[in-house]
Protein backbone atom coordinates (compact mmCIF):
# COMPACT_ATOMS: atom_id res chain seq x y z
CA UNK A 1 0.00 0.00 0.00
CA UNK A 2 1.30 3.53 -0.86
CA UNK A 3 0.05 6.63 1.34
CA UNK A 4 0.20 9.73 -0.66
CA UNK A 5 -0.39 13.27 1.22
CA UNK A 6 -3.74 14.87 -0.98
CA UNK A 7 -1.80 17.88 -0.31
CA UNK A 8 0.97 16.40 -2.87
CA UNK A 9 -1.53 16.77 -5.86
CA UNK A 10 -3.06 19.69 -7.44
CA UNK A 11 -5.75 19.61 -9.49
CA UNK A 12 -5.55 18.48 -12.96
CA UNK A 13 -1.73 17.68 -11.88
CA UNK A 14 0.01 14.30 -11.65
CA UNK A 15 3.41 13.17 -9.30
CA UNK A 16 5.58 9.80 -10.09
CA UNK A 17 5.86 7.60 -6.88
CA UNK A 18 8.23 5.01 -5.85
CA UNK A 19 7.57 1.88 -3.34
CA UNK A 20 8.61 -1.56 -3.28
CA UNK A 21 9.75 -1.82 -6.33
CA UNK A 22 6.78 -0.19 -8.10
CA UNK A 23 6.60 2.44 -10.19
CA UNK A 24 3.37 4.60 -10.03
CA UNK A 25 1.56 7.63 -11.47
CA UNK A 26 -0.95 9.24 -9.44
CA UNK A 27 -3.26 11.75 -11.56
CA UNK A 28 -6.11 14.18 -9.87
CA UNK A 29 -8.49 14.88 -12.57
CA UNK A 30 -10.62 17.66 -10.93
CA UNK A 31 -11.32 15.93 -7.51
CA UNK A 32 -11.02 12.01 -8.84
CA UNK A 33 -8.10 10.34 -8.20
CA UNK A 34 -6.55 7.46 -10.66
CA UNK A 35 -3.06 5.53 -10.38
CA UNK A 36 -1.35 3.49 -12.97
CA UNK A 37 2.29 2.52 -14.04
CA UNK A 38 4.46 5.23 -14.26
CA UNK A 39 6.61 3.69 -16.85
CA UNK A 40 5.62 3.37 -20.47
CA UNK A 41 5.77 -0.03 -22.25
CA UNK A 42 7.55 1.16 -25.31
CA UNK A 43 10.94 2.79 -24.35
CA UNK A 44 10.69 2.48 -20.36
CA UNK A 45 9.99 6.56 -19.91
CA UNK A 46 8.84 8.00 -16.45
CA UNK A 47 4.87 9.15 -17.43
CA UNK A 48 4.68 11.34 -14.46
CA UNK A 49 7.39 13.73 -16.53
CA UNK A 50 4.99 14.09 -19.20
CA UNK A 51 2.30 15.91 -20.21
CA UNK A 52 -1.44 15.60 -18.20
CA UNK A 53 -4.35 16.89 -21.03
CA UNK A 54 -8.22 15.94 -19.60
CA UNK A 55 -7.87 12.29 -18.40
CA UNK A 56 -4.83 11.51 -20.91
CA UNK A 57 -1.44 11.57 -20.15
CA UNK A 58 0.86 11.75 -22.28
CA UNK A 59 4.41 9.83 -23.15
CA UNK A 60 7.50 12.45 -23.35
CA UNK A 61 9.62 10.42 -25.56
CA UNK A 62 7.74 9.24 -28.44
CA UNK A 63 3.91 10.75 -27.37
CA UNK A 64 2.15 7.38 -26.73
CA UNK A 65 -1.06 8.90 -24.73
CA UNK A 66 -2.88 6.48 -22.05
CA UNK A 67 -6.19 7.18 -20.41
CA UNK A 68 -5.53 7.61 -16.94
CA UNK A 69 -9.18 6.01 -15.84
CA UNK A 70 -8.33 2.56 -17.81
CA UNK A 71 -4.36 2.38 -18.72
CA UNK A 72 -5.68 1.95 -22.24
CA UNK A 73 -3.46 3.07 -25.38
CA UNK A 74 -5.26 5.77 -26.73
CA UNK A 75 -2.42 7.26 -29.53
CA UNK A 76 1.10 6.36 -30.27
CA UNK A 77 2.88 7.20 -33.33
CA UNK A 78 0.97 10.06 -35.99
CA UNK A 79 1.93 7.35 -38.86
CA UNK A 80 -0.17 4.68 -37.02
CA UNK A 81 -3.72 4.58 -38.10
CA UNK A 82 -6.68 4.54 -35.41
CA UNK A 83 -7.34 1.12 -36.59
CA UNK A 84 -4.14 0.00 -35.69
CA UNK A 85 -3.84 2.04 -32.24
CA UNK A 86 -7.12 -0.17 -31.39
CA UNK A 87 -5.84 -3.65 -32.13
CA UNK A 88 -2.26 -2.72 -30.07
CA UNK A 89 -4.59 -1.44 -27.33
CA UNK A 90 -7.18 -4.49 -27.55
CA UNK A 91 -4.03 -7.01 -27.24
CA UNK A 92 -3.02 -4.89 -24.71
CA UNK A 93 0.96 -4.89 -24.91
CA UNK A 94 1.19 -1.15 -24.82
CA UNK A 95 -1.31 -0.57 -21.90
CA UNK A 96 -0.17 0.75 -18.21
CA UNK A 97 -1.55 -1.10 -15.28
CA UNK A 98 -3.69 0.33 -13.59
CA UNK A 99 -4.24 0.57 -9.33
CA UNK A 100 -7.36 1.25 -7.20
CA UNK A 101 -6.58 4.29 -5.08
CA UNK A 102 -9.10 5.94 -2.27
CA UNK A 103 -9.03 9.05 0.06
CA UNK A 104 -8.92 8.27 3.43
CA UNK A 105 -8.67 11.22 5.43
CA UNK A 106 -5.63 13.28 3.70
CA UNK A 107 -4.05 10.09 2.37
CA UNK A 108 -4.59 8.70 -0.76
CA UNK A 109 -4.06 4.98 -0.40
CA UNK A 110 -2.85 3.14 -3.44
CA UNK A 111 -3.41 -0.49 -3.23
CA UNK A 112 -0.08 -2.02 -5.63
């Protein structure tokens, strides 16, 4: 379990955090929480130093962009067609896991 201060996370902001070995991204989207890997699939980049748009962040070395609410692939490279994107997404070997999180008190407990 990973205890977070709410006071770490502004709205619409995101932090990278370490423990026990994992890796994790924790997003606030307005006032919902969401936590997923923190490292993308393709070259092993930290997500957290990316960029957060709406519920997708986004990859800064090659602009793969995950939905924070599902891990899902949502865009990789321009030259990929959406049909593509889908079927790499459906197979799921470019997805981030994902982690249930809750606010208890001023903690946000990540369950890894």
């Amino acid at each position: 379990m990973i205890r977070v201060s709410v006071d770490k996370l502004e709205k619409n902001g995101m932090i990278g955090v370490q423990e026990g070995g994992n890796n994790v991204l924790l997003v606030k989207v307005d006032s919902n929480y969401f936590a997923l890997g923190d490292i993308c699939p393709h070259k092993k980049c930290k997500l957290h130093t990316g960029t957060l748009k709406g519920n997708q962040v986004i990859c800064p070395c090659h602009g793969a962009t995950f939905d924070v609410t599902t891990g899902i692939l949502q865009a990789w490279f321009k030259s990929f067609p959406p049909f593509l994107i889908k079927l790499i997404a459906k197979i799921g070997i470019m997805n981030v896991k994902t982690y249930k999180c809750a606010v208890s008190g001023d903690e946000i407990l990540i369950e890894t």
